[in-house]
PDB file of N, CA and C in Angstrom:
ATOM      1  N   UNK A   1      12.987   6.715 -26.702  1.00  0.00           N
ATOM      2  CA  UNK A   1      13.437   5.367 -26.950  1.00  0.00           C
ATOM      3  C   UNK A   1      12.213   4.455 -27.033  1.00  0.00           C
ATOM      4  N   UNK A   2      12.043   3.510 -28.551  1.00  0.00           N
ATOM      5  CA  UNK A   2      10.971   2.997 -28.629  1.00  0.00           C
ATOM      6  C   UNK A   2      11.571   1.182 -28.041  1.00  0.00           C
ATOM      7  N   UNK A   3      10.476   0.403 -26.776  1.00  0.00           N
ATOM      8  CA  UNK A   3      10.965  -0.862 -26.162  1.00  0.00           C
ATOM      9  C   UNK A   3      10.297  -1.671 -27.965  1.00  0.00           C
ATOM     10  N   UNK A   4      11.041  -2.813 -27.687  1.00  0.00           N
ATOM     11  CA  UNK A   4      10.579  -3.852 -28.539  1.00  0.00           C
ATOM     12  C   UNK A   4      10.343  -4.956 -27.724  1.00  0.00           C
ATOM     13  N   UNK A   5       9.111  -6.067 -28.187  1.00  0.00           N
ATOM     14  CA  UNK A   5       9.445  -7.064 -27.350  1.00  0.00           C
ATOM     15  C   UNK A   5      10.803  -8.163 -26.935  1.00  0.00           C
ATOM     16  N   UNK A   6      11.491  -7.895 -27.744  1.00  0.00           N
ATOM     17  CA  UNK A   6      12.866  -8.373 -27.561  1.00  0.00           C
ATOM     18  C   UNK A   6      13.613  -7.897 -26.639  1.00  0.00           C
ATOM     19  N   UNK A   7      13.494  -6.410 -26.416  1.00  0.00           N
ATOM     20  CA  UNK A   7      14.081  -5.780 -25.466  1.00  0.00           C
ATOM     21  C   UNK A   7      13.413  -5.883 -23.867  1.00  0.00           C
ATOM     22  N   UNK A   8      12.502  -6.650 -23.669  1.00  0.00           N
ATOM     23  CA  UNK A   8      12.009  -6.543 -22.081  1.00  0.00           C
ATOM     24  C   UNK A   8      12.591  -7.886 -21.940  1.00  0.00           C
ATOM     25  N   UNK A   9      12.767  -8.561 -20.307  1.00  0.00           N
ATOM     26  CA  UNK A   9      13.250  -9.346 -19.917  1.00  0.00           C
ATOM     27  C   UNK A   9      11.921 -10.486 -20.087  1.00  0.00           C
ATOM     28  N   UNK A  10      12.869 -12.052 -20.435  1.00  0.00           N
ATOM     29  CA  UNK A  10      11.984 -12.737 -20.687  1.00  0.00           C
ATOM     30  C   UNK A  10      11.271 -13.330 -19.167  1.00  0.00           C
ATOM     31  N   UNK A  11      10.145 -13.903 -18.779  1.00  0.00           N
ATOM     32  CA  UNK A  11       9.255 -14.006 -17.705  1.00  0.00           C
ATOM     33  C   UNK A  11       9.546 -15.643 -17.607  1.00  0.00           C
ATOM     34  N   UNK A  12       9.955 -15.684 -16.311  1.00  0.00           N
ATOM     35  CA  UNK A  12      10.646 -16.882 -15.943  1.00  0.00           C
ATOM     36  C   UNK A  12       9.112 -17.469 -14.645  1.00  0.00           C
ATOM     37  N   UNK A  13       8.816 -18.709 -15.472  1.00  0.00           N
ATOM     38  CA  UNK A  13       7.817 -19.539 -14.524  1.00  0.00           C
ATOM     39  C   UNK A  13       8.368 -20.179 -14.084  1.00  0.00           C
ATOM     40  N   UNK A  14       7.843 -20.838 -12.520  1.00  0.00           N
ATOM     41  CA  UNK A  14       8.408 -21.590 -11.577  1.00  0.00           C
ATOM     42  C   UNK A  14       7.188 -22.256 -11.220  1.00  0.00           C
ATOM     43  N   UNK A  15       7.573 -23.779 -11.465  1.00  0.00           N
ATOM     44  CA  UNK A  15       6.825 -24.738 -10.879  1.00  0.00           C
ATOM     45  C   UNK A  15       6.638 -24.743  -9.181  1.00  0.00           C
ATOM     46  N   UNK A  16       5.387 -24.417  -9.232  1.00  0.00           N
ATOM     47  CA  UNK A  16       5.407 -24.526  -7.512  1.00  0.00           C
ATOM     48  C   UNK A  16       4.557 -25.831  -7.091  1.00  0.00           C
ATOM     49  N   UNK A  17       4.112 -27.045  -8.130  1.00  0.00           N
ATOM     50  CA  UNK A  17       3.696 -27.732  -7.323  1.00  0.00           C
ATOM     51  C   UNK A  17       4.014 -28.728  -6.153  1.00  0.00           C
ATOM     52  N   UNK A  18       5.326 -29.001  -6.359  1.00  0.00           N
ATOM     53  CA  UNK A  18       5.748 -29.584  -5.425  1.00  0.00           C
ATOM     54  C   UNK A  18       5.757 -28.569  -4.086  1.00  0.00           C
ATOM     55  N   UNK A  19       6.237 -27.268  -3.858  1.00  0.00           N
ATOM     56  CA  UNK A  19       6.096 -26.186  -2.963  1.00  0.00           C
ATOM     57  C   UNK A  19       4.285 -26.672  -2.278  1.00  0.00           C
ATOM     58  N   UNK A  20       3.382 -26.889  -2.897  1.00  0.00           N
ATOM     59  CA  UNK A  20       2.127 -26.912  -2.951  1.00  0.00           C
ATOM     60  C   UNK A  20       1.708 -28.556  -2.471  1.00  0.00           C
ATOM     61  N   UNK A  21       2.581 -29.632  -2.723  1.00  0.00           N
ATOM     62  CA  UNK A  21       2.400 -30.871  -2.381  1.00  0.00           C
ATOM     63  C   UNK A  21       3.009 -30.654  -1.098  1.00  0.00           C
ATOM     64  N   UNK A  22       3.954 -30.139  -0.728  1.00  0.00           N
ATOM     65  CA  UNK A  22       4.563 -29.963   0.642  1.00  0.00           C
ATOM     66  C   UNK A  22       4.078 -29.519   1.979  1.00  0.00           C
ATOM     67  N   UNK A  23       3.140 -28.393   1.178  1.00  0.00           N
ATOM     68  CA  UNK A  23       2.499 -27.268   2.411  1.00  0.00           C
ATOM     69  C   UNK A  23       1.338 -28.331   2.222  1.00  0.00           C
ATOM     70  N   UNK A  24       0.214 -29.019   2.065  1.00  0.00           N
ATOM     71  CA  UNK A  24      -0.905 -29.297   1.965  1.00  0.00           C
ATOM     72  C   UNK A  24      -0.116 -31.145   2.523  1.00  0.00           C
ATOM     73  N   UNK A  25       0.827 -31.683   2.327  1.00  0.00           N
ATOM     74  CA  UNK A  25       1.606 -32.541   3.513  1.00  0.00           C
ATOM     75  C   UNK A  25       1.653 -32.451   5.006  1.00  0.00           C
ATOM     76  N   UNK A  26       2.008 -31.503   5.135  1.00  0.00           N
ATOM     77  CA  UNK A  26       2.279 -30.806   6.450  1.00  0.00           C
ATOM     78  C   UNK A  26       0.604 -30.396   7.143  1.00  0.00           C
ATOM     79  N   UNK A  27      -0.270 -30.458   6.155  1.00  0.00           N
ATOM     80  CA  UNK A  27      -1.448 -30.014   6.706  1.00  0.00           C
ATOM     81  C   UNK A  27      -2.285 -28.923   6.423  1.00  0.00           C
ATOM     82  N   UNK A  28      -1.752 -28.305   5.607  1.00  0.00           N
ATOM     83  CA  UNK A  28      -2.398 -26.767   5.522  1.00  0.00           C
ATOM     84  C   UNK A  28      -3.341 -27.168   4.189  1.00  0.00           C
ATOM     85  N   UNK A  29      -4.362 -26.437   3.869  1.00  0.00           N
ATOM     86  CA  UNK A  29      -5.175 -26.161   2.819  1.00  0.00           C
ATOM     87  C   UNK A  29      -4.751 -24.875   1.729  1.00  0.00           C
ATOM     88  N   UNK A  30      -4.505 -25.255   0.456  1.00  0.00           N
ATOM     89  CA  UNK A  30      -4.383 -24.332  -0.237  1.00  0.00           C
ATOM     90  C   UNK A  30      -5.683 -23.583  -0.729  1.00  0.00           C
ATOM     91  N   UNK A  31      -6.162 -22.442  -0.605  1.00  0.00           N
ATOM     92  CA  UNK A  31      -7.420 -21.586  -1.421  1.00  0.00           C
ATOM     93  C   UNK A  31      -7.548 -21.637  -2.592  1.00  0.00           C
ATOM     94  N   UNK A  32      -8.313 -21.813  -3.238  1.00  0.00           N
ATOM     95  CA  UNK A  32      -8.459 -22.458  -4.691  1.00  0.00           C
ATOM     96  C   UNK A  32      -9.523 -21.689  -5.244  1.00  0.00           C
ATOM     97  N   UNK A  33      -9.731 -20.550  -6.129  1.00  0.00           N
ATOM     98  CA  UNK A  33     -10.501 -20.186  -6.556  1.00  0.00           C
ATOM     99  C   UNK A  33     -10.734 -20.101  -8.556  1.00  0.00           C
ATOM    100  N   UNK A  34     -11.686 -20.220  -8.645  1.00  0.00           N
ATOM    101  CA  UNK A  34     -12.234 -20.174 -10.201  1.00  0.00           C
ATOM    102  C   UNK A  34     -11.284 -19.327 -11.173  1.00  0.00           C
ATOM    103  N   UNK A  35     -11.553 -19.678 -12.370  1.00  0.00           N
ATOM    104  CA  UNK A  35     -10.108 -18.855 -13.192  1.00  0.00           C
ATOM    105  C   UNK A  35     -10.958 -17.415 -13.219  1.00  0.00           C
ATOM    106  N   UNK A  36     -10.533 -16.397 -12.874  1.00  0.00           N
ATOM    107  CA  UNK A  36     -10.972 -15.014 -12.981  1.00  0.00           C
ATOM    108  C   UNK A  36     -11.966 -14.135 -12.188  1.00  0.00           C
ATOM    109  N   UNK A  37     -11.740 -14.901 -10.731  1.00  0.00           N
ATOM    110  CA  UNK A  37     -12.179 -14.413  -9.913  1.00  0.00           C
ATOM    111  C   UNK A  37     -11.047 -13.635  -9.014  1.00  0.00           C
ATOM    112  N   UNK A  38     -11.747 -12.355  -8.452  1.00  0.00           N
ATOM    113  CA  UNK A  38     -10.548 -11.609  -8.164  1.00  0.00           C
ATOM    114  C   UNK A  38     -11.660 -10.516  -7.366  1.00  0.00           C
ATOM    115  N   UNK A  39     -10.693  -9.770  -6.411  1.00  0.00           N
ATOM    116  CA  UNK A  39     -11.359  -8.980  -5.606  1.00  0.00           C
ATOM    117  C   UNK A  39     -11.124  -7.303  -6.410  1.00  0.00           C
ATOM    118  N   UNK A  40     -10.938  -7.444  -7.808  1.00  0.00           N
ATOM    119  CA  UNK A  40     -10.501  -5.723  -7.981  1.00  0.00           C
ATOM    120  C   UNK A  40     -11.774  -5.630  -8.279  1.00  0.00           C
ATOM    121  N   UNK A  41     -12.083  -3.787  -8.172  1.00  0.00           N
ATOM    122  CA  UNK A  41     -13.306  -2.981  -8.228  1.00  0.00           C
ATOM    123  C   UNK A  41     -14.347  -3.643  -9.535  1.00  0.00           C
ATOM    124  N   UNK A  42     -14.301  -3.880 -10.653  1.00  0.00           N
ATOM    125  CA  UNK A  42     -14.955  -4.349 -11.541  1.00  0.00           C
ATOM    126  C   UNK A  42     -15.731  -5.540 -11.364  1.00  0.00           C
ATOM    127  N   UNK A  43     -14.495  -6.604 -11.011  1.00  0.00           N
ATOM    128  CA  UNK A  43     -15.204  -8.090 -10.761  1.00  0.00           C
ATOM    129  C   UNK A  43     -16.138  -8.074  -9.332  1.00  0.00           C
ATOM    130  N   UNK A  44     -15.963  -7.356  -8.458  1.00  0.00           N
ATOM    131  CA  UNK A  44     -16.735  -7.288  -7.476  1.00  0.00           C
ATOM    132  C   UNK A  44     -18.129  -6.737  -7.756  1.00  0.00           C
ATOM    133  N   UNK A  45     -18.246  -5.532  -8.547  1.00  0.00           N
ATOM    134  CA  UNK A  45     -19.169  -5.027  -8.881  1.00  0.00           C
ATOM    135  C   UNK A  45     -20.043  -5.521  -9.305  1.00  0.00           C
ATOM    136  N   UNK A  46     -19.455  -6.343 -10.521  1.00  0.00           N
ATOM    137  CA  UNK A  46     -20.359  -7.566 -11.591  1.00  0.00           C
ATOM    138  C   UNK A  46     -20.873  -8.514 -10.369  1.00  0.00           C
ATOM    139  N   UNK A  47     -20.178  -8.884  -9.153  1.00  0.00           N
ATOM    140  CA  UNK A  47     -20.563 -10.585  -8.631  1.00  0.00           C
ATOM    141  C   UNK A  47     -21.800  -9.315  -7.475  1.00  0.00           C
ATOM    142  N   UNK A  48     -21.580  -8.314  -7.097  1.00  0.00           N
ATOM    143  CA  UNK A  48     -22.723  -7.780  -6.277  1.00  0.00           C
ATOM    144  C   UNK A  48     -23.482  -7.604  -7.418  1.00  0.00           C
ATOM    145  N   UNK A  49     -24.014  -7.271  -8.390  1.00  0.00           N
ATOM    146  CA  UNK A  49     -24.586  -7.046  -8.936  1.00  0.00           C
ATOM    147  C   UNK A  49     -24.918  -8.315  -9.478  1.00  0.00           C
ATOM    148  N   UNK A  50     -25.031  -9.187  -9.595  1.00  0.00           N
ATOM    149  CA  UNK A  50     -25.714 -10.965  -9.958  1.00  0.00           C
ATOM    150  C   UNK A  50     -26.306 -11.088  -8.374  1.00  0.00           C
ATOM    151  N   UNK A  51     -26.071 -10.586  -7.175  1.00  0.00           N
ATOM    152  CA  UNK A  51     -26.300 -10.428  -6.003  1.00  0.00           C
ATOM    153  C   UNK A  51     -27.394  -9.931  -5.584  1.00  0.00           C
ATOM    154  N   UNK A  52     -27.541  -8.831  -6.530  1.00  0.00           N
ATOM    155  CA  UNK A  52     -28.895  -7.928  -6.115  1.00  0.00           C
ATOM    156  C   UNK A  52     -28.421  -6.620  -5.388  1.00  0.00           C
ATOM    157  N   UNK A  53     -26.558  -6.325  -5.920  1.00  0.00           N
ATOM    158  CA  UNK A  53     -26.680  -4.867  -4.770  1.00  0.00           C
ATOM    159  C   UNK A  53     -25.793  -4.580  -5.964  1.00  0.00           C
ATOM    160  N   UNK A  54     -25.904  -2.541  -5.997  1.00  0.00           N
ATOM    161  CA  UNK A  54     -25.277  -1.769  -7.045  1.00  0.00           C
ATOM    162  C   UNK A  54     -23.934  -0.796  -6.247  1.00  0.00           C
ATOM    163  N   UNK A  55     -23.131  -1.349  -6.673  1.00  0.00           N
ATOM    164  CA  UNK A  55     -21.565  -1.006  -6.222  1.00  0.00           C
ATOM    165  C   UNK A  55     -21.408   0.387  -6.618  1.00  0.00           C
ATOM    166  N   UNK A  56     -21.329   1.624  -6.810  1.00  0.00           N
ATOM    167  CA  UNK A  56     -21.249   2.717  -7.180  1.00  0.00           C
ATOM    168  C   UNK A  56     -19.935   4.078  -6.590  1.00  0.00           C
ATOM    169  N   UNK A  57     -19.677   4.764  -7.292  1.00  0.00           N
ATOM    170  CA  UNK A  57     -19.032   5.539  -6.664  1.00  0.00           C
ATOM    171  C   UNK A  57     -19.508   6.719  -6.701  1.00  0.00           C
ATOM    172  N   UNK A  58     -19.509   7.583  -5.492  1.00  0.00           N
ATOM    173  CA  UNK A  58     -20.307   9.150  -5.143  1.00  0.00           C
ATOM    174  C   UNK A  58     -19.320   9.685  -4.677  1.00  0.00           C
ATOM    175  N   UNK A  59     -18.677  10.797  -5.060  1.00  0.00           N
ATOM    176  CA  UNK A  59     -17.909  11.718  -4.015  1.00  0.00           C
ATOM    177  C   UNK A  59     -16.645  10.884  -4.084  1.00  0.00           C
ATOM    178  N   UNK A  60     -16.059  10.296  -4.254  1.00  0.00           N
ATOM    179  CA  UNK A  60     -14.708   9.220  -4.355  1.00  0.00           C
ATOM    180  C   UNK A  60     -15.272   8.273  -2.995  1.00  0.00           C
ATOM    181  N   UNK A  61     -16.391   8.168  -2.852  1.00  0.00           N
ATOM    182  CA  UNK A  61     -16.523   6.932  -1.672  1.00  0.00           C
ATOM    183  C   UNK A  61     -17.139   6.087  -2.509  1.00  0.00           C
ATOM    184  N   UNK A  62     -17.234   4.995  -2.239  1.00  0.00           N
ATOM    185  CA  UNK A  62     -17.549   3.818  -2.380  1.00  0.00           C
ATOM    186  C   UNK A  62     -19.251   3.449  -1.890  1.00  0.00           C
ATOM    187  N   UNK A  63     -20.201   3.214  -2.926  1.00  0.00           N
ATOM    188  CA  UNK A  63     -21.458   2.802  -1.944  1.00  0.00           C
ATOM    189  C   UNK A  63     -22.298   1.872  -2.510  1.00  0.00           C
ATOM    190  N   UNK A  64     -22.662   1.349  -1.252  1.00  0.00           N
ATOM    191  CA  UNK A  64     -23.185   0.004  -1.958  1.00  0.00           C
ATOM    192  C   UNK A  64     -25.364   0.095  -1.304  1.00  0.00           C
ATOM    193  N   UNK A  65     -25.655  -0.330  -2.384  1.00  0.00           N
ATOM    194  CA  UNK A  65     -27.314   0.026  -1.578  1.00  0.00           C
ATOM    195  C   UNK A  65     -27.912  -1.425  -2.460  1.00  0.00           C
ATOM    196  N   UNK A  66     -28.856  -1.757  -2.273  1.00  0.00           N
ATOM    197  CA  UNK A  66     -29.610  -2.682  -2.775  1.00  0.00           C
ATOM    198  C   UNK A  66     -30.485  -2.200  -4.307  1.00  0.00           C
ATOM    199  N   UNK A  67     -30.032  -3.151  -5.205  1.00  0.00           N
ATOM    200  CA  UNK A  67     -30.818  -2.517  -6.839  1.00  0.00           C
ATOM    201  C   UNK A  67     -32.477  -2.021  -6.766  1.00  0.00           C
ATOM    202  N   UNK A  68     -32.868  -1.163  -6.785  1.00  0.00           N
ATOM    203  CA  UNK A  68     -34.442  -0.461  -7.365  1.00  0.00           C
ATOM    204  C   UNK A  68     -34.547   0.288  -5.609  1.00  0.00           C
ATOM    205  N   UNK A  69     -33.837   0.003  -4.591  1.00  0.00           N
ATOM    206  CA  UNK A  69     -33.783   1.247  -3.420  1.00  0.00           C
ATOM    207  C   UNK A  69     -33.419   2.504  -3.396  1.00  0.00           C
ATOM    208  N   UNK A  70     -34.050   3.254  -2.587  1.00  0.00           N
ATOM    209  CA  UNK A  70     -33.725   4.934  -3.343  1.00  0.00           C
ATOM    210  C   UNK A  70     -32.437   5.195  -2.261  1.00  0.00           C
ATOM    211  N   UNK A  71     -32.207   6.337  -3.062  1.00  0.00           N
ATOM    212  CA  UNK A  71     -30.971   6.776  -2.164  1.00  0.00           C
ATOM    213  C   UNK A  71     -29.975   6.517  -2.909  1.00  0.00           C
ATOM    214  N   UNK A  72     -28.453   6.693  -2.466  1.00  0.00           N
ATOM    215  CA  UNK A  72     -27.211   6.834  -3.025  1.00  0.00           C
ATOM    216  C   UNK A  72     -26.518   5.640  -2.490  1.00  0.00           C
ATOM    217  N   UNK A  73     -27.518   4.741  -1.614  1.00  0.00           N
ATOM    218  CA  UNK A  73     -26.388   3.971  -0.812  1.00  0.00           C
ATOM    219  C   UNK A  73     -25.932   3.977   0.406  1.00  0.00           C
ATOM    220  N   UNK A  74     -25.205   3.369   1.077  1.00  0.00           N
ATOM    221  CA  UNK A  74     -24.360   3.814   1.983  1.00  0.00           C
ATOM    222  C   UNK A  74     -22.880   3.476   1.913  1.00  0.00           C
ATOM    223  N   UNK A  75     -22.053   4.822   2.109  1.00  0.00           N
ATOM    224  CA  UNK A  75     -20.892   4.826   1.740  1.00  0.00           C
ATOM    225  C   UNK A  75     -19.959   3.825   2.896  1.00  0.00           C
ATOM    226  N   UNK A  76     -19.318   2.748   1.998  1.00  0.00           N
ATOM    227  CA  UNK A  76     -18.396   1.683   2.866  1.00  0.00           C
ATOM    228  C   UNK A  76     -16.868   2.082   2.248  1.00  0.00           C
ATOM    229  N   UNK A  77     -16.285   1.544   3.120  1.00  0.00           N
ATOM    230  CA  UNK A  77     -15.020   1.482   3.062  1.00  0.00           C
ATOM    231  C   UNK A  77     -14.747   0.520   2.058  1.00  0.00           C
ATOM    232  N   UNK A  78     -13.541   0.219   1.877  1.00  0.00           N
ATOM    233  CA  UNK A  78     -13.216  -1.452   0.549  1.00  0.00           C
ATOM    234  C   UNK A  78     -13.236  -2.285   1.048  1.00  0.00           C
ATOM    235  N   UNK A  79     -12.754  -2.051   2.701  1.00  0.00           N
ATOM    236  CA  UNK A  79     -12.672  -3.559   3.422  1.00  0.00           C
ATOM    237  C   UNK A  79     -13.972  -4.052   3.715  1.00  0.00           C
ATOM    238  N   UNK A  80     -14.755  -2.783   4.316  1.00  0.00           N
ATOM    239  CA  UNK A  80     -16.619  -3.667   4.326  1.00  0.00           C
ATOM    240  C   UNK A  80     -16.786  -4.068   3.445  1.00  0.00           C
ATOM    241  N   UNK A  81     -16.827  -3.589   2.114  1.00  0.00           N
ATOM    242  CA  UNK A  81     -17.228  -4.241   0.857  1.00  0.00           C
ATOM    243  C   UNK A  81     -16.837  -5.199   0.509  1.00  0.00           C
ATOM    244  N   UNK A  82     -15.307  -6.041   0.734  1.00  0.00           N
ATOM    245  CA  UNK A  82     -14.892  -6.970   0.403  1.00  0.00           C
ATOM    246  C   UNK A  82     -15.233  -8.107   1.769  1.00  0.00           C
ATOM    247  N   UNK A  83     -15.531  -7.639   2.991  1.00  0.00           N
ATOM    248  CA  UNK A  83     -16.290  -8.499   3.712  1.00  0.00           C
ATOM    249  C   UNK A  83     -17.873  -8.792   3.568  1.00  0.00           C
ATOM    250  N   UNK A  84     -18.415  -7.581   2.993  1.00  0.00           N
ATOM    251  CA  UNK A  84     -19.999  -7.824   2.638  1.00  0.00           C
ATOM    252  C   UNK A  84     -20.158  -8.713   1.175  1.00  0.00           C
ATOM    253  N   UNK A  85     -19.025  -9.288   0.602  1.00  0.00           N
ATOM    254  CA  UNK A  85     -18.389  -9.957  -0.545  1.00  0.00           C
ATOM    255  C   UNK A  85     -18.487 -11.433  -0.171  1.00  0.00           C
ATOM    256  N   UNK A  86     -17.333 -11.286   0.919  1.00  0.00           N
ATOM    257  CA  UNK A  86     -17.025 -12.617   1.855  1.00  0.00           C
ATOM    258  C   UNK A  86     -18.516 -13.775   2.050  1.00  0.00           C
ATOM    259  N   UNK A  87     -19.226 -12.548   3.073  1.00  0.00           N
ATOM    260  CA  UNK A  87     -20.424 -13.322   3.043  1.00  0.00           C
ATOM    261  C   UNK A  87     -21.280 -13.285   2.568  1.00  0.00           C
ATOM    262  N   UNK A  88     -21.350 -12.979   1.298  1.00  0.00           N
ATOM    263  CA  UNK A  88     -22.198 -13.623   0.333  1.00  0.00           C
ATOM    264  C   UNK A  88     -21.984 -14.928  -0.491  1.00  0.00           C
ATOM    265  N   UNK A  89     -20.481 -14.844  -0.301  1.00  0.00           N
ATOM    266  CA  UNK A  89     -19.610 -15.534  -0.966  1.00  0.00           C
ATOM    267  C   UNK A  89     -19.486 -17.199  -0.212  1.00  0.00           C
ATOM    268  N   UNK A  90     -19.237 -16.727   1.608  1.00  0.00           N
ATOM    269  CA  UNK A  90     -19.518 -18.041   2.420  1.00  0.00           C
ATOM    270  C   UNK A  90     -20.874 -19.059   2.344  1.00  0.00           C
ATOM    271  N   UNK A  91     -21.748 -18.017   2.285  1.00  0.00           N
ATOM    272  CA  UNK A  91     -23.129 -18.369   2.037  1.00  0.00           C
ATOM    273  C   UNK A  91     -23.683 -19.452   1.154  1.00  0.00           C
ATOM    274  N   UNK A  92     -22.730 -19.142  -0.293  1.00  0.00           N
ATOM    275  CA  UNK A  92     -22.863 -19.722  -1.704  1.00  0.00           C
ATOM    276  C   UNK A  92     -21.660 -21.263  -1.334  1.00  0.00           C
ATOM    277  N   UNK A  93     -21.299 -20.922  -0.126  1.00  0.00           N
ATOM    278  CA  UNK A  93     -20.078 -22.374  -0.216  1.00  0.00           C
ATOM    279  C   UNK A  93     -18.773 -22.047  -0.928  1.00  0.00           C
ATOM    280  N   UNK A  94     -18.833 -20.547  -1.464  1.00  0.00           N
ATOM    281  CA  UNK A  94     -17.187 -20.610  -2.323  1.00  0.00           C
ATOM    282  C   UNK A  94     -16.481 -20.038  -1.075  1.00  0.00           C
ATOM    283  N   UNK A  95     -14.601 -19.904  -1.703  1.00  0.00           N
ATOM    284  CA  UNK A  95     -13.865 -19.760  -1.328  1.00  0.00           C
ATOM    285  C   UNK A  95     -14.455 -17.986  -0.817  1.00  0.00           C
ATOM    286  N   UNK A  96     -13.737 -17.571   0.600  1.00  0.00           N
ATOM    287  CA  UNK A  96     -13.697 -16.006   0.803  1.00  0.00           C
ATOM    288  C   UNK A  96     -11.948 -15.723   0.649  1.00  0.00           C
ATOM    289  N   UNK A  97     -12.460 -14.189  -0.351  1.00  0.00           N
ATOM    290  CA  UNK A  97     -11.454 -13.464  -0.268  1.00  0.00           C
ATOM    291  C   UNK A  97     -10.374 -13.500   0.933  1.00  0.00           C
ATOM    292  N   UNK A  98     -10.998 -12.687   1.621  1.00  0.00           N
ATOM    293  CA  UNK A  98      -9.874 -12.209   2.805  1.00  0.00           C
ATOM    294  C   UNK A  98      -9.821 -13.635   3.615  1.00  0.00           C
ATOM    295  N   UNK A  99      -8.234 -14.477   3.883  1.00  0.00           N
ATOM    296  CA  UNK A  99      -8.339 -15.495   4.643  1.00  0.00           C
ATOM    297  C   UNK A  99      -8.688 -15.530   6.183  1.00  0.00           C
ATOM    298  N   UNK A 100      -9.394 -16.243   6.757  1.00  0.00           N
ATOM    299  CA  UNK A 100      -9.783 -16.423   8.185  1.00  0.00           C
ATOM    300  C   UNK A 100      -8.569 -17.763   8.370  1.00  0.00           C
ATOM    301  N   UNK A 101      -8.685 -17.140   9.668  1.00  0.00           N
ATOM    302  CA  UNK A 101      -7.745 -18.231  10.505  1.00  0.00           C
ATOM    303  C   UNK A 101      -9.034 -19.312  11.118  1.00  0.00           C
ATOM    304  N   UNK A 102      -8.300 -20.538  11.147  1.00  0.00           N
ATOM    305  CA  UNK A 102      -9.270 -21.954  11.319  1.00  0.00           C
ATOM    306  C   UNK A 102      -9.575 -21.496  12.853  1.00  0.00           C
ATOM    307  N   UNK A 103     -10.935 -21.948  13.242  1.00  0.00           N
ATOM    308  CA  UNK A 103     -11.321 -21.851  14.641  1.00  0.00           C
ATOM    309  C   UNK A 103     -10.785 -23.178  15.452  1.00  0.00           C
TER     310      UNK A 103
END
């Protein structure tokens, strides 16, 4: 059976700014980041790599080492990587990925 675009359901948007005037009423801060910033494997790679570190994969692990250092790296998990992200990221003044709770 070949789909047509006629045949998929049409994609229903919902205004959430008022949802968004409400919560940021009440007090809270919404996270606001740049159009096409995103934590999947690619875009991370590219922003460590404007960074000065080479994101790589060995063995299905994950490793991250500093560009023109020898070696393979050292193999991190996704969550180090997306915290060794964070603070590079705090550093520069932008938004971090993973949310922290206010001190």
């Amino acid at each position: 059976m070949k789909f047509t675009p006629s045949d998929r359901r049409p994609v229903r948007k919902i205004d959430t700014s008022a949802l968004v005037a409400e919560f940021e009423a009440k007090g809270g801060t919404v996270r606001r980041f740049e159009p096409g910033e995103t934590a999947s494997y690619d875009s991370v790679k590219i922003y460590l790599l404007e960074q000065g570190y080479q994101l790589s994969m060995v063995r299905n692990m994950n490793c991250v080492k500093r560009i023109n250092a020898k070696g393979k790296g050292k193999a991190m998990h996704w969550s180090k990587i997306i915290a060794l992200v964070d603070e590079l990221r705090a550093a520069e003044g932008k938004q971090t990925f993973k949310a922290r709770r206010a001190a």
